[in-house]
C-alpha atoms as a PDB file:
ATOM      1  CA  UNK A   1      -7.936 -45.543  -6.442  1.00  0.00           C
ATOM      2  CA  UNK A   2      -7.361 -42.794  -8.845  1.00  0.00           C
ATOM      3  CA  UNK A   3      -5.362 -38.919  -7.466  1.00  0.00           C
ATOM      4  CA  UNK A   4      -8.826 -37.334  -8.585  1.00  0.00           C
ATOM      5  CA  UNK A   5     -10.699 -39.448  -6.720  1.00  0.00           C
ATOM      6  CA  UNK A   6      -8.773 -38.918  -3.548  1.00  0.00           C
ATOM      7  CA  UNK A   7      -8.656 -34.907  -4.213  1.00  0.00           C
ATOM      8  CA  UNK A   8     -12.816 -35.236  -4.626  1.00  0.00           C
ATOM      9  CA  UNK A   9     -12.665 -36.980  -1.364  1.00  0.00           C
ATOM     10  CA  UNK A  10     -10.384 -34.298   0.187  1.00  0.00           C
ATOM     11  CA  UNK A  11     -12.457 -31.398  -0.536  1.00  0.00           C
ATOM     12  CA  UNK A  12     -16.052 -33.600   0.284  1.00  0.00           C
ATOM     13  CA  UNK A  13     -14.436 -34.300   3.750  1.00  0.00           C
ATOM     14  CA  UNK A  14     -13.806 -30.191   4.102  1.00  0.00           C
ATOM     15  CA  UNK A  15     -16.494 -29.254   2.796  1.00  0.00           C
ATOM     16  CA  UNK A  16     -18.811 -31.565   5.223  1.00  0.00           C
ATOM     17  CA  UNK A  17     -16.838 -29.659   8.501  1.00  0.00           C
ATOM     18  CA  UNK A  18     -14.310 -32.458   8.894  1.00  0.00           C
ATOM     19  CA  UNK A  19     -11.091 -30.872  10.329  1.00  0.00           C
ATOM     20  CA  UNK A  20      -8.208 -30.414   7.820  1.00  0.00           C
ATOM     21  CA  UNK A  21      -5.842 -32.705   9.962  1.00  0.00           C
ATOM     22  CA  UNK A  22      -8.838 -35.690   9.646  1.00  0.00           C
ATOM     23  CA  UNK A  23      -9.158 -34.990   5.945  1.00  0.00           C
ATOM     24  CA  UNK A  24      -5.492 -35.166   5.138  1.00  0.00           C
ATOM     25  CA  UNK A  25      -5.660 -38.236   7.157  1.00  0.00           C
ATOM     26  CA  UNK A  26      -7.785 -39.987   6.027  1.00  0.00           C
ATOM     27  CA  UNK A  27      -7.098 -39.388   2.168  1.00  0.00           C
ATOM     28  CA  UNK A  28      -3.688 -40.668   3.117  1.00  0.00           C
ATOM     29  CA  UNK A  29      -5.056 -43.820   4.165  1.00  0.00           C
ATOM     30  CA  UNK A  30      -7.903 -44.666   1.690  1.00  0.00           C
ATOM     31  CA  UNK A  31      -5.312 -45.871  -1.126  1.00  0.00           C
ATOM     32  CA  UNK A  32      -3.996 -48.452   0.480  1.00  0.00           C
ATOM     33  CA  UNK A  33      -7.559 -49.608   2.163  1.00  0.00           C
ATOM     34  CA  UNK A  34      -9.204 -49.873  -1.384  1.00  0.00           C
ATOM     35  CA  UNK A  35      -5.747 -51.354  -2.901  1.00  0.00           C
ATOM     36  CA  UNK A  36      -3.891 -53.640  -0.750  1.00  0.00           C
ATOM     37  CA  UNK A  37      -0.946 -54.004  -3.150  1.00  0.00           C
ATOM     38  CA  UNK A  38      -0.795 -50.245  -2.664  1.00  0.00           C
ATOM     39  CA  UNK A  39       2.577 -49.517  -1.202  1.00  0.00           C
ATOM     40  CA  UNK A  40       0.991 -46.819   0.984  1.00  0.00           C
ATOM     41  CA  UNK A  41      -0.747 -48.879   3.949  1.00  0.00           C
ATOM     42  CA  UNK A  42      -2.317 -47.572   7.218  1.00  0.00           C
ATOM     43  CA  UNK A  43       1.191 -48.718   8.996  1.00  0.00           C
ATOM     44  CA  UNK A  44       3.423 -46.051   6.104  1.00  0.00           C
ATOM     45  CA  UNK A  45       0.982 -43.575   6.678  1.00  0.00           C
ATOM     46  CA  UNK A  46       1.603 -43.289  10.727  1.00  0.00           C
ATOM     47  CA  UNK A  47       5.398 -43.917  10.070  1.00  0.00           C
ATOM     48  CA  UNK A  48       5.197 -41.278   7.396  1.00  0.00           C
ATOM     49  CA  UNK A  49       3.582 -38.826  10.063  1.00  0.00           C
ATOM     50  CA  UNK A  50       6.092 -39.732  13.041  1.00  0.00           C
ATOM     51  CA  UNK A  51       9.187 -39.622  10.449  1.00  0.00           C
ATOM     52  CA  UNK A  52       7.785 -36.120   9.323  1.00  0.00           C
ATOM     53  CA  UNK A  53       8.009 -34.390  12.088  1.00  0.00           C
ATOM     54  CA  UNK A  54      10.626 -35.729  13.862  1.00  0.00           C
ATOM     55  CA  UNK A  55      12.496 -32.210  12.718  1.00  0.00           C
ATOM     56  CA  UNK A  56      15.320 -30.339  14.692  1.00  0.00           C
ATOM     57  CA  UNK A  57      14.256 -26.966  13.007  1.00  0.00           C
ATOM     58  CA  UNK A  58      10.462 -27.843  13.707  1.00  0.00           C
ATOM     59  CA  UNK A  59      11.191 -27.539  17.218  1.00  0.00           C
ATOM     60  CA  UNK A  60      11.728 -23.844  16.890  1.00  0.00           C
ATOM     61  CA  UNK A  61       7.779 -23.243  15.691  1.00  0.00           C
ATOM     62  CA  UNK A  62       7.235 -24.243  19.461  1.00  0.00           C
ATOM     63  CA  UNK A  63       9.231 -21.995  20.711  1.00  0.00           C
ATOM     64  CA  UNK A  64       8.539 -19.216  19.535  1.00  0.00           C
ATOM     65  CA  UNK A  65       4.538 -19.820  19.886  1.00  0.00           C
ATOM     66  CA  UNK A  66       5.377 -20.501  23.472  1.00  0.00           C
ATOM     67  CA  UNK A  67       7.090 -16.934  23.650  1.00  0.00           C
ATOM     68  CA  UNK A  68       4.330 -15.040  21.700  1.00  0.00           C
ATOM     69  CA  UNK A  69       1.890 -16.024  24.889  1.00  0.00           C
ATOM     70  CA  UNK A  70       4.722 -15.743  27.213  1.00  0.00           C
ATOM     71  CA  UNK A  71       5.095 -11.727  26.278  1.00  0.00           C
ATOM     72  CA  UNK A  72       1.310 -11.621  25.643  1.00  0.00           C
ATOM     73  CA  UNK A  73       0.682 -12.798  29.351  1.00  0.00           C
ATOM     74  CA  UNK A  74       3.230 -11.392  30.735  1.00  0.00           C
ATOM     75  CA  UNK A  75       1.657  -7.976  28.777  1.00  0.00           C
ATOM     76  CA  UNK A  76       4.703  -7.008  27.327  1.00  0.00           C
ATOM     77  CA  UNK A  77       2.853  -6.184  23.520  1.00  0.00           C
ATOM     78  CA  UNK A  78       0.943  -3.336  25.767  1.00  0.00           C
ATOM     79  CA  UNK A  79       4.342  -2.222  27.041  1.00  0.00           C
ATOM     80  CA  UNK A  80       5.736  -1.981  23.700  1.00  0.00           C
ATOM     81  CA  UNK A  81       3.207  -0.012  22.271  1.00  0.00           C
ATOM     82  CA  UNK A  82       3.160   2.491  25.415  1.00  0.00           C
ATOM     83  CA  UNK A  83       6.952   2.531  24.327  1.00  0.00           C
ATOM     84  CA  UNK A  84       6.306   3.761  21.059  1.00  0.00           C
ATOM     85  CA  UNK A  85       3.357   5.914  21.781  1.00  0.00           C
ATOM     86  CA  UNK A  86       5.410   7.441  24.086  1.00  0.00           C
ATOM     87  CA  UNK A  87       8.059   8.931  21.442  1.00  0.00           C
ATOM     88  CA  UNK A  88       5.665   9.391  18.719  1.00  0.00           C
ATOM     89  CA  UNK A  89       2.346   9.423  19.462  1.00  0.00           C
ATOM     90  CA  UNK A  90       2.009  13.220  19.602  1.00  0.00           C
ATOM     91  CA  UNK A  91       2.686  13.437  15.415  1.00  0.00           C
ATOM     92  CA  UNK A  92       0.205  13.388  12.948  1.00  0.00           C
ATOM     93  CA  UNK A  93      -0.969   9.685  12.957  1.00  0.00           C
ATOM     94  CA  UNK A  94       1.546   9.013  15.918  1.00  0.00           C
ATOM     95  CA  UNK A  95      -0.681   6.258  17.588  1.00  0.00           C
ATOM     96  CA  UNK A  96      -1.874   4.058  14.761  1.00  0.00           C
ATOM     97  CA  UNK A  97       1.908   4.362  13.138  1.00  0.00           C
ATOM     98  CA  UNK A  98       2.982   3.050  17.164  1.00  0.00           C
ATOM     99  CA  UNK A  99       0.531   0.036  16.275  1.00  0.00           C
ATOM    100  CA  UNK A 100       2.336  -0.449  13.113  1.00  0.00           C
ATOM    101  CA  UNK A 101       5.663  -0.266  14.842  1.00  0.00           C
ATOM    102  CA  UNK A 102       4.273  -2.833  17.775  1.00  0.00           C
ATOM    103  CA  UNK A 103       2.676  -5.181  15.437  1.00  0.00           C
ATOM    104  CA  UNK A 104       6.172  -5.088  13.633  1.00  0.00           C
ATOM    105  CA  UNK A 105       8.385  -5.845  17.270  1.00  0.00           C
ATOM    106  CA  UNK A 106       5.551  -8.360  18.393  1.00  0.00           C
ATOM    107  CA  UNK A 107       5.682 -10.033  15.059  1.00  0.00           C
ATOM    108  CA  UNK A 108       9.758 -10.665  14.946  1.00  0.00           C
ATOM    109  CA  UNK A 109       9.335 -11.973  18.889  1.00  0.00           C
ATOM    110  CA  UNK A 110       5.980 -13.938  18.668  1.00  0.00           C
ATOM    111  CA  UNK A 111       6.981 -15.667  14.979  1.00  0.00           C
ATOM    112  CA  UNK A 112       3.282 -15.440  14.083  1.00  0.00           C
ATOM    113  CA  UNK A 113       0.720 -13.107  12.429  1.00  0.00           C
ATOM    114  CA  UNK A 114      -2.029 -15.092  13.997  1.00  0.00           C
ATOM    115  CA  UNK A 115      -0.550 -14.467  17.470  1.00  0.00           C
ATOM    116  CA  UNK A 116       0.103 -10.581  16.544  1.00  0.00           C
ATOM    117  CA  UNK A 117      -3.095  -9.866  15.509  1.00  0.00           C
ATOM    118  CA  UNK A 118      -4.397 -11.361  18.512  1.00  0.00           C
ATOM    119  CA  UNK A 119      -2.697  -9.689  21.199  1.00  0.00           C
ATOM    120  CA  UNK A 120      -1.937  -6.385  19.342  1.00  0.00           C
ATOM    121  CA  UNK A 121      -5.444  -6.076  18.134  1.00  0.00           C
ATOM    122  CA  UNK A 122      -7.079  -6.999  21.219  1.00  0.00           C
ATOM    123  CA  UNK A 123      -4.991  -3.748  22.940  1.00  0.00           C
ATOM    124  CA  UNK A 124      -4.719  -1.194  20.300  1.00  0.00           C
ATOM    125  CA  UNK A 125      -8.421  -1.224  18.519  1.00  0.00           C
ATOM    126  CA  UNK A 126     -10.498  -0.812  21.674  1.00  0.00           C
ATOM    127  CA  UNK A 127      -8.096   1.839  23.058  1.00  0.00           C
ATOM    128  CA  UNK A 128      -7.446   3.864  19.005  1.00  0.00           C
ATOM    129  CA  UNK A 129     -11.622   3.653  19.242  1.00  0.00           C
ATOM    130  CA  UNK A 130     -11.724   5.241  22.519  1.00  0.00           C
ATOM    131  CA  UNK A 131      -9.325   8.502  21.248  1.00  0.00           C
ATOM    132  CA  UNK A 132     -11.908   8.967  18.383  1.00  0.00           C
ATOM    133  CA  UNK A 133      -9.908   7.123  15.148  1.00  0.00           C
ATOM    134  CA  UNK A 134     -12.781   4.595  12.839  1.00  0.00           C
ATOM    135  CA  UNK A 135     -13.159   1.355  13.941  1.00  0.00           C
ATOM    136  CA  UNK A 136     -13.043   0.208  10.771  1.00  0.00           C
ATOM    137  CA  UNK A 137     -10.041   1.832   9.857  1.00  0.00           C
ATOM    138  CA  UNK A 138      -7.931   1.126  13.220  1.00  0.00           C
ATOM    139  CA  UNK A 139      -9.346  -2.891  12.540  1.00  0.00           C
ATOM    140  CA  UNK A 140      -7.548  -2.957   9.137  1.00  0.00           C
ATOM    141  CA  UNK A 141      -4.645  -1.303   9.869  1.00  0.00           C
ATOM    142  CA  UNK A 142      -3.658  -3.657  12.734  1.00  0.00           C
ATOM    143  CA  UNK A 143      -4.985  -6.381  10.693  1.00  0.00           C
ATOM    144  CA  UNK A 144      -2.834  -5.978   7.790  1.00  0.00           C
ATOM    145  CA  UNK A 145       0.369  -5.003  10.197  1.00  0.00           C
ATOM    146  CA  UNK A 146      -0.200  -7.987  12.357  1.00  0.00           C
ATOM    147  CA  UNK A 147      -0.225 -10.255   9.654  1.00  0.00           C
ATOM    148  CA  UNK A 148       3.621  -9.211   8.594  1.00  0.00           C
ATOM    149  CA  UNK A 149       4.264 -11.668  11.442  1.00  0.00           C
ATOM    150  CA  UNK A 150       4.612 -13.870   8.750  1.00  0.00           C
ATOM    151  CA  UNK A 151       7.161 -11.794   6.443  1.00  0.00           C
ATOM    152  CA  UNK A 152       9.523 -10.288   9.564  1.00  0.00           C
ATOM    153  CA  UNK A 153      11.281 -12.997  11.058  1.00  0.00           C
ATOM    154  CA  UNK A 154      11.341 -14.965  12.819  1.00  0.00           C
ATOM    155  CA  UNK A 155       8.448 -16.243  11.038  1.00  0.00           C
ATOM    156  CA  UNK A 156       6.708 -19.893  11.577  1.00  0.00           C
ATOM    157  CA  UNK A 157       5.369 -20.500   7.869  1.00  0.00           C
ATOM    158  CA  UNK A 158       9.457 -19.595   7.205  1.00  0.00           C
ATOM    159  CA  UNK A 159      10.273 -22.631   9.206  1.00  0.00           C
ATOM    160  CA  UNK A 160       8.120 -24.808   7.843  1.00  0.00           C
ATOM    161  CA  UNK A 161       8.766 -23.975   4.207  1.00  0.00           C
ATOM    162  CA  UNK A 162      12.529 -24.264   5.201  1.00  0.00           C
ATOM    163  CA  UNK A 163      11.948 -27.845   6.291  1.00  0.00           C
ATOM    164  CA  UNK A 164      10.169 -29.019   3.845  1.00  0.00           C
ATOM    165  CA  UNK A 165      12.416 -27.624   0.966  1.00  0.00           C
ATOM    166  CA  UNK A 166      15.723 -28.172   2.283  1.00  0.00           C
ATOM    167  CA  UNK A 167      16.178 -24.041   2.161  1.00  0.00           C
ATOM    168  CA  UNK A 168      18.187 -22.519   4.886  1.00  0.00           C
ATOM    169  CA  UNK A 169      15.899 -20.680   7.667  1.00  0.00           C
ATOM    170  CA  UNK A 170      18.491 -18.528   8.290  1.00  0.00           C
ATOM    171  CA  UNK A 171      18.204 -17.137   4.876  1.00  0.00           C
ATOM    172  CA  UNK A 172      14.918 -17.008   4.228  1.00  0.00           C
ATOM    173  CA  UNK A 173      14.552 -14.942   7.593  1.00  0.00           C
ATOM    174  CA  UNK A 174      17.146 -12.417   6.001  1.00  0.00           C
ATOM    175  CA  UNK A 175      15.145 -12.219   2.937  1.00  0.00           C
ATOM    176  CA  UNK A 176      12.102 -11.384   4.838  1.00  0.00           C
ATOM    177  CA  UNK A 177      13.709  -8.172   6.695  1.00  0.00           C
ATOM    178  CA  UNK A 178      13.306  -5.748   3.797  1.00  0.00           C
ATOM    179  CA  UNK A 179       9.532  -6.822   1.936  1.00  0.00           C
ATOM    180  CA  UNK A 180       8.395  -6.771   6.067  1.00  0.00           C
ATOM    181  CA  UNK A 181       9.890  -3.184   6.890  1.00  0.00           C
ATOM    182  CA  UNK A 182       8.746  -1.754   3.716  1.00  0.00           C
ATOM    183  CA  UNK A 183       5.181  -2.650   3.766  1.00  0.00           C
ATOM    184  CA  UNK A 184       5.030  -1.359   7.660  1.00  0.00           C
ATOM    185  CA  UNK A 185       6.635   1.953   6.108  1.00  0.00           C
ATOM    186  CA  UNK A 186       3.927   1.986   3.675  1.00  0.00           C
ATOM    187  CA  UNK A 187       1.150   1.326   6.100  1.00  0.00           C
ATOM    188  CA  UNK A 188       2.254   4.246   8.367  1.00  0.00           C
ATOM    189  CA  UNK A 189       2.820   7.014   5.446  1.00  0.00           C
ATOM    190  CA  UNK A 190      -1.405   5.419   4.606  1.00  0.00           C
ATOM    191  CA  UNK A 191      -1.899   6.189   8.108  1.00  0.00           C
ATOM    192  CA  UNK A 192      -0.347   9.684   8.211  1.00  0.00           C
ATOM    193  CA  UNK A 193      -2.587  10.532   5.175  1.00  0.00           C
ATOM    194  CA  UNK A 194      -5.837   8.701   6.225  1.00  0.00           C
ATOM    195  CA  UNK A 195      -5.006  11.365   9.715  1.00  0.00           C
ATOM    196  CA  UNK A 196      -4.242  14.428   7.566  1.00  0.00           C
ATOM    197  CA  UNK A 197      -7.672  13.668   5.853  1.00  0.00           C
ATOM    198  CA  UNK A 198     -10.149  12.717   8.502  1.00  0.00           C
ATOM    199  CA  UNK A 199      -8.408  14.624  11.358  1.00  0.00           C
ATOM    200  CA  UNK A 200      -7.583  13.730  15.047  1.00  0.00           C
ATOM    201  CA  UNK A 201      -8.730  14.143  18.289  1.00  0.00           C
ATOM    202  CA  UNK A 202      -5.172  15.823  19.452  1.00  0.00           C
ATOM    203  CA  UNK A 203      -6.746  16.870  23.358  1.00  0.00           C
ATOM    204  CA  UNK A 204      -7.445  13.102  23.859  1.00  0.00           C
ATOM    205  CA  UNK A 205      -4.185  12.190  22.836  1.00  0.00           C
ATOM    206  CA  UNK A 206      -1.872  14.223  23.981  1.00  0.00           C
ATOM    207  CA  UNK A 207      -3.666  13.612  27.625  1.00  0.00           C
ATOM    208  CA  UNK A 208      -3.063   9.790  26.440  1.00  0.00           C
ATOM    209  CA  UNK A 209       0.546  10.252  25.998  1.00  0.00           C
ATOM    210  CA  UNK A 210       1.395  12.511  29.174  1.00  0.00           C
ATOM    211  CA  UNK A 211      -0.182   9.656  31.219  1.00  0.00           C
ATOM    212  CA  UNK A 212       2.514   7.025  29.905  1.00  0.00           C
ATOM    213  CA  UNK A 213       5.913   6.940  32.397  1.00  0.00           C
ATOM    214  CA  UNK A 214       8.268   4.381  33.762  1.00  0.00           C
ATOM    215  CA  UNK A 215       9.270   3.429  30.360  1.00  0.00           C
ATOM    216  CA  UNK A 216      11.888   0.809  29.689  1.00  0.00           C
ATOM    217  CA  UNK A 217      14.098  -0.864  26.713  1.00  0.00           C
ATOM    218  CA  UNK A 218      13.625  -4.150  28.047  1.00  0.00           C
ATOM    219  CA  UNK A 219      11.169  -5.538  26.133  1.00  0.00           C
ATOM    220  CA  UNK A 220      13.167  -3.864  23.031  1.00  0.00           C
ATOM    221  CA  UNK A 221      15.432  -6.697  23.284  1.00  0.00           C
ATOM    222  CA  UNK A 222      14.228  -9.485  22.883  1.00  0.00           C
ATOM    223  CA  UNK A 223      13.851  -9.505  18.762  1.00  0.00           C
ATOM    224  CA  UNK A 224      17.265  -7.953  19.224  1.00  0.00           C
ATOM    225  CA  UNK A 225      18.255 -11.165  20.702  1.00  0.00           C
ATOM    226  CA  UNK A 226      16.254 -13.085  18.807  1.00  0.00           C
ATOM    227  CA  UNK A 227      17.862 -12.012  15.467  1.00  0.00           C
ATOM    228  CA  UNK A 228      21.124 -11.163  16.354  1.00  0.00           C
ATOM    229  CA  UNK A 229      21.774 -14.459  17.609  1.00  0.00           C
ATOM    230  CA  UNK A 230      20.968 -16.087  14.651  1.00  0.00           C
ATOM    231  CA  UNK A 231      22.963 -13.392  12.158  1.00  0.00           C
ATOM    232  CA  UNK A 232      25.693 -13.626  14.352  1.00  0.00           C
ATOM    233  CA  UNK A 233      25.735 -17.657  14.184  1.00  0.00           C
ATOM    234  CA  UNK A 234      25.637 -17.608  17.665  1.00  0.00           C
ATOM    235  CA  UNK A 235      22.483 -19.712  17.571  1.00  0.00           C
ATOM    236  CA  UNK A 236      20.028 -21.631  15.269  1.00  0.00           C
ATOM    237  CA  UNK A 237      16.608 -20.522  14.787  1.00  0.00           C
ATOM    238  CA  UNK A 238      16.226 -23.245  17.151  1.00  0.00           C
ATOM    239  CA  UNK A 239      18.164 -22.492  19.527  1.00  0.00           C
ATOM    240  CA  UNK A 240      17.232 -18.863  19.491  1.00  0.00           C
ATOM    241  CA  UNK A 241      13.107 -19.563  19.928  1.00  0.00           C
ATOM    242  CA  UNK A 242      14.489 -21.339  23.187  1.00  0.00           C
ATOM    243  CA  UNK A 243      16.698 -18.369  24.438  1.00  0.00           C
ATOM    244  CA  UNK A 244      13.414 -16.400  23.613  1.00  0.00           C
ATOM    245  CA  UNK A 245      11.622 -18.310  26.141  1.00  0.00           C
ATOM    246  CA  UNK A 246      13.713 -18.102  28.432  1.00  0.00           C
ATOM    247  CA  UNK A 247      14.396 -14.440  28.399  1.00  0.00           C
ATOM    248  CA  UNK A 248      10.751 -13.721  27.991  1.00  0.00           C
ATOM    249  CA  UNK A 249      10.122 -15.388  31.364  1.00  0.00           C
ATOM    250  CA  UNK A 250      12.774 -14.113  33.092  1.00  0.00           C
ATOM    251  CA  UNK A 251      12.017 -10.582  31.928  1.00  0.00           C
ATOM    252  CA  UNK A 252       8.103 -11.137  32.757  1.00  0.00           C
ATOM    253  CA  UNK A 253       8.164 -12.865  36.259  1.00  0.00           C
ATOM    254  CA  UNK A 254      11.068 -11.025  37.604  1.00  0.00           C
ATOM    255  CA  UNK A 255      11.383  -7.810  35.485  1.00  0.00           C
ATOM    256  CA  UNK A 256       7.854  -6.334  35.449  1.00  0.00           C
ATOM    257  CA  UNK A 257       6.797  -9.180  37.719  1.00  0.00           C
ATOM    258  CA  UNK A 258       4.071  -9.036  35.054  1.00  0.00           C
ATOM    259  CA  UNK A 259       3.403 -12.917  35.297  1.00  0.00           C
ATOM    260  CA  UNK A 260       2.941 -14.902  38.510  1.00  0.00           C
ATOM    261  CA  UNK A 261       4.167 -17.754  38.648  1.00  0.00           C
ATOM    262  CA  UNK A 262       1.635 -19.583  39.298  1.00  0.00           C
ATOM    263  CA  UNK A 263       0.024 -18.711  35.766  1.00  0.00           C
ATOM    264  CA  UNK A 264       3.224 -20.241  34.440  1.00  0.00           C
ATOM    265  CA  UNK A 265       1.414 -23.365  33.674  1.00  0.00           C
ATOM    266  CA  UNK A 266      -1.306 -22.080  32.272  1.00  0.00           C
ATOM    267  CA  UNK A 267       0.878 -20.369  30.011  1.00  0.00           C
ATOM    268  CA  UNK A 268       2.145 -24.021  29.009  1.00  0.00           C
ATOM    269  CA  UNK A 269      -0.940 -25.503  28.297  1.00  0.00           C
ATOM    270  CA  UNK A 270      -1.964 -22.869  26.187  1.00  0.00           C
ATOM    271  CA  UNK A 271       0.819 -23.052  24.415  1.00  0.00           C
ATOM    272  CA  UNK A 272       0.089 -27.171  23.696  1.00  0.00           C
ATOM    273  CA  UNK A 273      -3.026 -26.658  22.907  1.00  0.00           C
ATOM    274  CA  UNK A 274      -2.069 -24.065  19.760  1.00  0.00           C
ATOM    275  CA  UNK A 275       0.959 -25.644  18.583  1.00  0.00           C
ATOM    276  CA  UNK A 276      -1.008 -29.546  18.740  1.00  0.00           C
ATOM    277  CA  UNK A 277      -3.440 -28.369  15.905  1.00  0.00           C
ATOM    278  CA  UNK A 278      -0.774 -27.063  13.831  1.00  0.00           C
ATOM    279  CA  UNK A 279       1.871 -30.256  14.224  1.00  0.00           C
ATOM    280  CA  UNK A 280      -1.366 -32.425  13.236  1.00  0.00           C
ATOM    281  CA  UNK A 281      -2.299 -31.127  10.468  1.00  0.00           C
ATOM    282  CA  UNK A 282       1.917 -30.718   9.344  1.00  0.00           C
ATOM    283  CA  UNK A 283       2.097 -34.639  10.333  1.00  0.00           C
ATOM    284  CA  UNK A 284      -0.691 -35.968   7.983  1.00  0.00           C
ATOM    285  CA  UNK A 285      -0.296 -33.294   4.796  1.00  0.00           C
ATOM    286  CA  UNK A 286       3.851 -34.804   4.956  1.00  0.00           C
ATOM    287  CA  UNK A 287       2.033 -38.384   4.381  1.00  0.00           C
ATOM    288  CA  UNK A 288      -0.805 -37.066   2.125  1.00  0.00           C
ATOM    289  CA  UNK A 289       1.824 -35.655   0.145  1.00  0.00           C
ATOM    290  CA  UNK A 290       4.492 -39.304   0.302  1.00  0.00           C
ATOM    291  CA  UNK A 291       1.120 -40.983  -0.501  1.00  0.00           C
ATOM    292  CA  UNK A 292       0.425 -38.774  -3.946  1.00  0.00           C
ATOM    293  CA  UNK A 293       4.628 -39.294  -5.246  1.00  0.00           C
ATOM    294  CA  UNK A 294       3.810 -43.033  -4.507  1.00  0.00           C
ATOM    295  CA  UNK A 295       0.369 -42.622  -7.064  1.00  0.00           C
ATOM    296  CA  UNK A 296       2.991 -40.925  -9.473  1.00  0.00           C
ATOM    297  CA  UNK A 297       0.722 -37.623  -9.060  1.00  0.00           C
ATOM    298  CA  UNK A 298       3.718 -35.090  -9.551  1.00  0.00           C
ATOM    299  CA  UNK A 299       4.438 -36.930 -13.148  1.00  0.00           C
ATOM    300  CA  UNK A 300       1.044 -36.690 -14.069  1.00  0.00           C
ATOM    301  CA  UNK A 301       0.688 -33.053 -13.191  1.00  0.00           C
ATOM    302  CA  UNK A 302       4.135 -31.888 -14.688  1.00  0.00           C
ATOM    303  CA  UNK A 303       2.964 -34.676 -17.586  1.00  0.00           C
ATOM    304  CA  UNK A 304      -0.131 -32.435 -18.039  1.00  0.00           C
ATOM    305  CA  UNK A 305       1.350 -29.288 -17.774  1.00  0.00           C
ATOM    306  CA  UNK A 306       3.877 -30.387 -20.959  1.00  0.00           C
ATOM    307  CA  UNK A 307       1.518 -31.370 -23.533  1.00  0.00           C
ATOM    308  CA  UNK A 308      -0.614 -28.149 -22.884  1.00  0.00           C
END
């Protein structure tokens, strides 16, 4: 079987609705089905997945998904953003720059800009709606400052691109610092403008903001932790996702008392059930792509690229 007939079969399976993990799958597979002197069989392919993935770093991705929920159950995104509204919301675009600033935290703890934009967004928009700002505009701000989940570390895509390129984590989470920060800054000075232009509704906030109390640097911490441990070479990424469970627990079920523990579970399973997508499809693309070095498909590309 020829590499453009397997793409062709890739993108039919997408485009007929088959999940991505399937499609990978299967692709993976169909060379050695059609060819049985193919060095890829069925048997490489699921050796090829298990070998994958069997990744010390990998396990931080985990982790930190695990912790994102953790501080989203435990509704410690809500209590940073009360932290920040609390010190600036009362300046000129002082709540949707204490989004920015929340998406930012939430984004070094949780590791993901899925997870941000999720349990920011879910908080922030209805309530920035309520105190007169545009839905649309309050949508794309925390859209585009929840996805820097994936830019501030500890980030999950980082991981992944660390493992599969031999790159240290650790340094691609320090190179990710200064493009995250200054793209947040940038958002806020939009926001301050976007304020100055369309106006606020200042009695609604400042009633907002006199209403917040019993503040506390707890939840502060925790990408404090989170990134100082690794600087420091106290811990791995790894290792640090893991201390970021554990202190998200401890400060949720026994701090704020925020999460029974009976929901603890729960917590779990939701956890499994985002991360098991994510390792599939991570398991069959690392023996899609073993199956396309064994068709010679890199030499053939860079081959291509040459003579034109």
């Amino acid at each position: 079987m020829s590499p453009l007939v397997v793409f062709i079969l890739f993108f039919v399976f997408l485009l007929i609705a088959i999940p991505i993990s399937v499609s990978l799958g299967l692709v993976a597979v169909l060379p050695g089905v059609f060819d049985p002197s193919f060095t890829a069989s069925a048997s490489y392919v699921i050796r090829s997945m298990f070998g994958g993935i069997d990744s010390f770093p990998l396990l931080a991705v985990p982790m930190f998904i695990l912790s994102g929920i953790i501080m989203a159950r435990g509704g410690i995104s809500k209590r940073l953003f009360d932290l920040f509204s609390f010190f600036i919301g009362k300046r000129t675009a002082g709540l949707p720059c204490a989004a920015v600033i929340t998406c930012l935290f939430y984004g070094a703890i949780s590791g993901s800009g899925i997870a941000t934009v999720a349990a920011v967004g879910s908080m922030t928009i209805p309530l920035l709606v309520e105190l007169g700002y545009d839905k649309k505009f309050c949508t794309a701000l925390v859209a585009v400052a929840g996805s820097l989940g994936v830019i501030i570390p500890p980030s999950i895509p980082f991981i992944m691109y660390g493992m599969a390129s031999g790159a240290s984590v650790s340094d691609i989470f320090l190179a990710g610092i200064v493009p995250g920060v200054l793209i947040g800054l940038l958002l806020m000075v939009y926001a301050v403008f976007y304020c100055k232009k369309h106006g606020e509704d200042k009695e609604k906030i400042n009633a907002k903001i006199d209403a917040l109390h019993e503040q506390g640097l707890w939840k502060v911490f925790t990408p404090v932790i989170i990134l100082g441990c690794i600087y420091s070479g106290v811990a791995s990424p790894t290792e640090a996702a893991v201390i970021s469970v554990f202190y998200s627990l401890i400060v949720s079920i026994f701090i704020y008392k925020s999460l029974p523990i009976k929901k603890v579970y729960d917590v779990f399973v939701e956890a499994v059930r985002t991360y098991a997508p994510i390792l599939f499809i991570l398991a069959a693309s690392i023996a899609f792509s073993r199956v396309l070095t064994l068709m010679q498909v890199p030499q053939l590309i860079s081959g291509w690229v040459l003579a034109h």
